[in-house]
N, C-alpha and C. Protein backbone atom coordinates (compact mmCIF):
# COMPACT_ATOMS: atom_id res chain seq x y z
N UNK A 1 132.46 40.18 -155.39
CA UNK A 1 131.61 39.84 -156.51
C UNK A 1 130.21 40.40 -156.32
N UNK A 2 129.61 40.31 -154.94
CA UNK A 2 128.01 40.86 -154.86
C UNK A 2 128.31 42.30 -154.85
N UNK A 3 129.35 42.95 -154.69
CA UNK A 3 129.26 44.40 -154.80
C UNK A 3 129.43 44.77 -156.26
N UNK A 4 129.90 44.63 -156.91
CA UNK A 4 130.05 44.42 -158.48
C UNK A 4 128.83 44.25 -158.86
N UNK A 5 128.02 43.32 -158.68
CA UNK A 5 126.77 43.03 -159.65
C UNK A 5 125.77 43.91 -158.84
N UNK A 6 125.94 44.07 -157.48
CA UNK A 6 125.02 45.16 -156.94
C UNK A 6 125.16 46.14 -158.16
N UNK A 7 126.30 47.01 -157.77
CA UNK A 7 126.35 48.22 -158.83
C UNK A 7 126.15 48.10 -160.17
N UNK A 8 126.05 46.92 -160.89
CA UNK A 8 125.49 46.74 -162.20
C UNK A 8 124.40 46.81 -162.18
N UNK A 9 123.31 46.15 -161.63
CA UNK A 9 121.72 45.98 -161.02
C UNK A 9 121.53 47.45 -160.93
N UNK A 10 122.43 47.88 -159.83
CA UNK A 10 121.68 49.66 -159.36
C UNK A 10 121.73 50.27 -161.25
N UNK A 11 122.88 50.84 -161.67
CA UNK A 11 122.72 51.57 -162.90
C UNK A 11 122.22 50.90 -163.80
N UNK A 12 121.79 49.43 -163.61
CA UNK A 12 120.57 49.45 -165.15
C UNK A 12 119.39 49.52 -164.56
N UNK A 13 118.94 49.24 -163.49
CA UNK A 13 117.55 49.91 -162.83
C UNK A 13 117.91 51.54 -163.10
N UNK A 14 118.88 51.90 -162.59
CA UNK A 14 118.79 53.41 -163.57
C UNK A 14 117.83 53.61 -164.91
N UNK A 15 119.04 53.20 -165.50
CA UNK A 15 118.86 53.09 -166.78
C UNK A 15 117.52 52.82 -167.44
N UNK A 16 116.87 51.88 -167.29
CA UNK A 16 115.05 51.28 -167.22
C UNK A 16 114.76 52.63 -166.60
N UNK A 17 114.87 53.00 -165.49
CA UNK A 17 114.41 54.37 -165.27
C UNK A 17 114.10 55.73 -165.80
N UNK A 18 115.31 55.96 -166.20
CA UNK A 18 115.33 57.10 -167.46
C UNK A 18 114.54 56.74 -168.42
N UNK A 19 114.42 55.91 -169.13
CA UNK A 19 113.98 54.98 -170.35
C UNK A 19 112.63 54.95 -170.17
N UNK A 20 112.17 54.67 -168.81
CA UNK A 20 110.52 54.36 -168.59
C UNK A 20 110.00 55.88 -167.93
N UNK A 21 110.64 56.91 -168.05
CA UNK A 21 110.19 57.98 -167.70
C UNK A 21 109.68 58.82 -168.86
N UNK A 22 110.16 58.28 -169.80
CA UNK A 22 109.33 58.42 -171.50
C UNK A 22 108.81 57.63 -172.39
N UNK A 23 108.43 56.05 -171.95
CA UNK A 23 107.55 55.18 -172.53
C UNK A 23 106.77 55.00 -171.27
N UNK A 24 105.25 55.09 -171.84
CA UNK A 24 104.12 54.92 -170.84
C UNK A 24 104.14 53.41 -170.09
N UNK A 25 104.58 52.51 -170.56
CA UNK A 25 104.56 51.00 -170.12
C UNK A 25 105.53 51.28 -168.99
N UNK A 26 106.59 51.41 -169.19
CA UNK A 26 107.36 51.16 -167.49
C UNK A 26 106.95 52.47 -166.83
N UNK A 27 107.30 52.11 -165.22
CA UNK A 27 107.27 52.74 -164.10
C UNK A 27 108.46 53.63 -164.07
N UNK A 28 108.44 54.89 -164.61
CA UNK A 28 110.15 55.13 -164.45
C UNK A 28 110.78 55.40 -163.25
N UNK A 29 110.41 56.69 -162.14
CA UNK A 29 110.29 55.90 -160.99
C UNK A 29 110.60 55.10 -160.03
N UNK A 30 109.78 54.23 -160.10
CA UNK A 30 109.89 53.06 -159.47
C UNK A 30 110.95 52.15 -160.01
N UNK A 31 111.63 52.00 -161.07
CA UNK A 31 112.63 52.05 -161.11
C UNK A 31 113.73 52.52 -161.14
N UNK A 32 113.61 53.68 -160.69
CA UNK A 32 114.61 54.86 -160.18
C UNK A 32 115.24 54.55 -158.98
N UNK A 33 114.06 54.45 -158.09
CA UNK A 33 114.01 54.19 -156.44
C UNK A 33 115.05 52.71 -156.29
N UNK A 34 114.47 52.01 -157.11
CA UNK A 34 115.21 50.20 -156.78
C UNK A 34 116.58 50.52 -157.37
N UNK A 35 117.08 51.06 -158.29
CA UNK A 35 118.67 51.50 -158.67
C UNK A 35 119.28 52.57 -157.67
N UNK A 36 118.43 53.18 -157.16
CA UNK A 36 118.98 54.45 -155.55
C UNK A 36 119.34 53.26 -154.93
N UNK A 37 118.28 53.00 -154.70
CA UNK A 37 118.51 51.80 -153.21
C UNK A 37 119.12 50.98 -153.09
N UNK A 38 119.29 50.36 -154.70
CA UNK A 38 121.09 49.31 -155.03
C UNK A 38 122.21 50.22 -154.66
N UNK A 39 122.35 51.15 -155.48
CA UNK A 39 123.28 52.23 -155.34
C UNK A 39 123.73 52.96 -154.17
N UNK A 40 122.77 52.79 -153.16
CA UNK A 40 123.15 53.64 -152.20
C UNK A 40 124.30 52.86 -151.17
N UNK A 41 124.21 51.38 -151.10
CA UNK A 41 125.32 50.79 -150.82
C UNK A 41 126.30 51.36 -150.36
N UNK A 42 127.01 52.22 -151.81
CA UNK A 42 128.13 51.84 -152.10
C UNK A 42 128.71 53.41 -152.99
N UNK A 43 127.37 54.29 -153.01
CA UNK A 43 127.61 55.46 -153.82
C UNK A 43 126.87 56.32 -152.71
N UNK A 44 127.87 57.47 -152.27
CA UNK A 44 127.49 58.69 -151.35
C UNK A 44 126.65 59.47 -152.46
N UNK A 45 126.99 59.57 -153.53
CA UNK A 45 125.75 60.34 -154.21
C UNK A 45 124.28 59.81 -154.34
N UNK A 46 124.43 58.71 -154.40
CA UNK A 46 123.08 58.14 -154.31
C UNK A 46 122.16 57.93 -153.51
N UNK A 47 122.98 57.74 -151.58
CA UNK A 47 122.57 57.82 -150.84
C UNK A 47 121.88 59.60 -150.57
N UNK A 48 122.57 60.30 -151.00
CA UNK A 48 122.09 61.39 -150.74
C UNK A 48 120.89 61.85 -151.42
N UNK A 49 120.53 61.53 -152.70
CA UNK A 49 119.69 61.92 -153.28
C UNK A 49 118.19 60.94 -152.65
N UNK A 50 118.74 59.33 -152.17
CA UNK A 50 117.38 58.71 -151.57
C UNK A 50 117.01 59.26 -150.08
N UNK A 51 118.16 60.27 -149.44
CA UNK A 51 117.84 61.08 -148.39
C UNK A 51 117.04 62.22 -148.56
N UNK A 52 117.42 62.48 -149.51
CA UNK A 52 116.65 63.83 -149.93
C UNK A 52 115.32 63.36 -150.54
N UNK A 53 114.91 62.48 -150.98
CA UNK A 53 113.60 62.01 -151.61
C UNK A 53 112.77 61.52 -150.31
N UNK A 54 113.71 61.26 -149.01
CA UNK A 54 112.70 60.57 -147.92
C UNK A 54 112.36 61.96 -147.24
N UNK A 55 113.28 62.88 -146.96
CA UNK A 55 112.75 64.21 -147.01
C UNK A 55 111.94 65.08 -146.94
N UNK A 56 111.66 64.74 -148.38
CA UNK A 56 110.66 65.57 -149.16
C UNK A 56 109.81 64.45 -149.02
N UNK A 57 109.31 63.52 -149.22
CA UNK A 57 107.99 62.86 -149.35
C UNK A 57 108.13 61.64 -147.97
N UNK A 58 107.93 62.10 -146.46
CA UNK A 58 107.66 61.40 -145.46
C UNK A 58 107.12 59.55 -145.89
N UNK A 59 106.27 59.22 -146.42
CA UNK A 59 105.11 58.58 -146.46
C UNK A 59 106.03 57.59 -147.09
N UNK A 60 106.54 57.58 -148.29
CA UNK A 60 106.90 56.95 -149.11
C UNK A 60 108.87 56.33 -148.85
N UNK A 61 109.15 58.07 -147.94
CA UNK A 61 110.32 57.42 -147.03
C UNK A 61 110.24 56.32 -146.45
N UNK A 62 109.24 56.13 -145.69
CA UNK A 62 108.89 54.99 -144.86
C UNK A 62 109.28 53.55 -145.77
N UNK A 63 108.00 54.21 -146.72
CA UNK A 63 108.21 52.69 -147.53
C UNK A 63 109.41 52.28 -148.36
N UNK A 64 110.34 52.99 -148.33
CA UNK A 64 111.91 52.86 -149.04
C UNK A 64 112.46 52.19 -147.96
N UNK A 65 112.08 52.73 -146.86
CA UNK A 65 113.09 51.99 -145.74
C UNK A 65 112.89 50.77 -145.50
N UNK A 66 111.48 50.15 -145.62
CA UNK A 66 111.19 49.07 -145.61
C UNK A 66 111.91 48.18 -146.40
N UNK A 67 111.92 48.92 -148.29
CA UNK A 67 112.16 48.01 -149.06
C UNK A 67 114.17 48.19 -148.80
N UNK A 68 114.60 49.15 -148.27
CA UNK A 68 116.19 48.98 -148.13
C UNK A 68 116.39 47.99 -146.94
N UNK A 69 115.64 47.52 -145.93
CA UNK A 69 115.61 46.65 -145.32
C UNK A 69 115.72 44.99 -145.56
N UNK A 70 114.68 45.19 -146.41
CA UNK A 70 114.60 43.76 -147.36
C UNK A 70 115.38 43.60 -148.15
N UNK A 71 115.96 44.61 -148.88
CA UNK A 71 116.95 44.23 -150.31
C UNK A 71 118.58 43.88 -149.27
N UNK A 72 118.58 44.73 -148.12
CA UNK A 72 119.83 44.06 -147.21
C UNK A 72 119.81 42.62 -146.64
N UNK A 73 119.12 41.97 -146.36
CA UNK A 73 118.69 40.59 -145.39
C UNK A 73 118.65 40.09 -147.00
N UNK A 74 118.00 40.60 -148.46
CA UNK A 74 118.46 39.64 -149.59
C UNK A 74 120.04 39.37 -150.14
N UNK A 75 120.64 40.76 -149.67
CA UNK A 75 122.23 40.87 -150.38
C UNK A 75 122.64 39.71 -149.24
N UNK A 76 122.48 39.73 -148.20
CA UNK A 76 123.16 39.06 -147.29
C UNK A 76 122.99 37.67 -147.38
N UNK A 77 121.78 37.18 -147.54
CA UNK A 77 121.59 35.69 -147.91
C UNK A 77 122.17 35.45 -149.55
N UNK A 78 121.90 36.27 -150.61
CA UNK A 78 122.65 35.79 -151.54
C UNK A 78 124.16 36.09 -151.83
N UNK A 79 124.82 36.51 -150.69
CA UNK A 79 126.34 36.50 -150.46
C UNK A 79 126.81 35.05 -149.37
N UNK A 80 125.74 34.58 -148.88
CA UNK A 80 126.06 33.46 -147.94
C UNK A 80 126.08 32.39 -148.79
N UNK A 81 125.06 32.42 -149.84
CA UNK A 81 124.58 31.31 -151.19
C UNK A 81 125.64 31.03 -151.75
N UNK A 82 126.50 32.27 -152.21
CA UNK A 82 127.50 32.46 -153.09
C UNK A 82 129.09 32.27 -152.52
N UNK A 83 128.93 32.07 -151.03
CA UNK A 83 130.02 31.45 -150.67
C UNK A 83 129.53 30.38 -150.10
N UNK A 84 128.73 29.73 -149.75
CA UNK A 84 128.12 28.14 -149.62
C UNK A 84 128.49 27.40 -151.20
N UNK A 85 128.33 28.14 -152.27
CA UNK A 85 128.46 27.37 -153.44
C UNK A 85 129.62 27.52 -154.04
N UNK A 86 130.55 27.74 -153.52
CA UNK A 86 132.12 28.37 -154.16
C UNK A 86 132.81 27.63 -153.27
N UNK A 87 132.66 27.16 -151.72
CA UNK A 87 133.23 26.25 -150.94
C UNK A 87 133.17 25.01 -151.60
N UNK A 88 131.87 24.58 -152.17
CA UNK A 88 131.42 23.76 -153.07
C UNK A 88 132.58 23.06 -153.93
N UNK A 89 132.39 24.41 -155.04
CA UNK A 89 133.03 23.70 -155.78
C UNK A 89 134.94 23.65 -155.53
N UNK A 90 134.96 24.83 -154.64
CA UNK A 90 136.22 24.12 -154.69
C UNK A 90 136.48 22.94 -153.31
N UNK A 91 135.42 22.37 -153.07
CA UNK A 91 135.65 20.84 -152.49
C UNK A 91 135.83 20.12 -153.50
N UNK A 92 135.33 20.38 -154.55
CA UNK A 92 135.54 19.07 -155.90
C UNK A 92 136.75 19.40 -156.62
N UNK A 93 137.33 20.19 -156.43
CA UNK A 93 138.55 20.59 -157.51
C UNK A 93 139.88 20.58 -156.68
């Protein structure tokens, strides 16, 4: 189930991406990067292209790695949540 909604999360952060790369209000971007970094999970193309972006721009590699760090220690606690609360309910049923 968290890999499923991962990959939903990654392609509509896509998606906002494309979208905000031609309205001045969003970051397009920066939401590019957060749908790579969902995506890369679980998609060899995706991983490759956030390889190739750490690459080319050292500085900002850094700071991807940071944030792929954090978004892992989050998938992992909200996969522990999600079977803490599914033991749950099927204690009551």
């Amino acid at each position: 189930m968290t890999r499923i909604l991962t990959i939903a999360l990654g392609y509509a952060f896509l998606l906002l991406g494309v979208v905000g790369l031609f309205l001045p209000i969003l970051q397009g971007v920066l939401f590019i990067l957060v749908g790579l970094l969902l995506l890369s999970r679980y998609s060899p193309w995706a991983r490759r292209l956030l390889e190739r972006f750490k690459a080319r721009y050292p500085k900002a590699g850094e700071m991807i790695m940071r944030a792929d760090a954090w978004l892992h220690r989050f998938l992992f606690r909200l996969n522990l949540l999600g079977r803490r609360i599914a033991r749950r309910i099927r204690a009551v049923f």
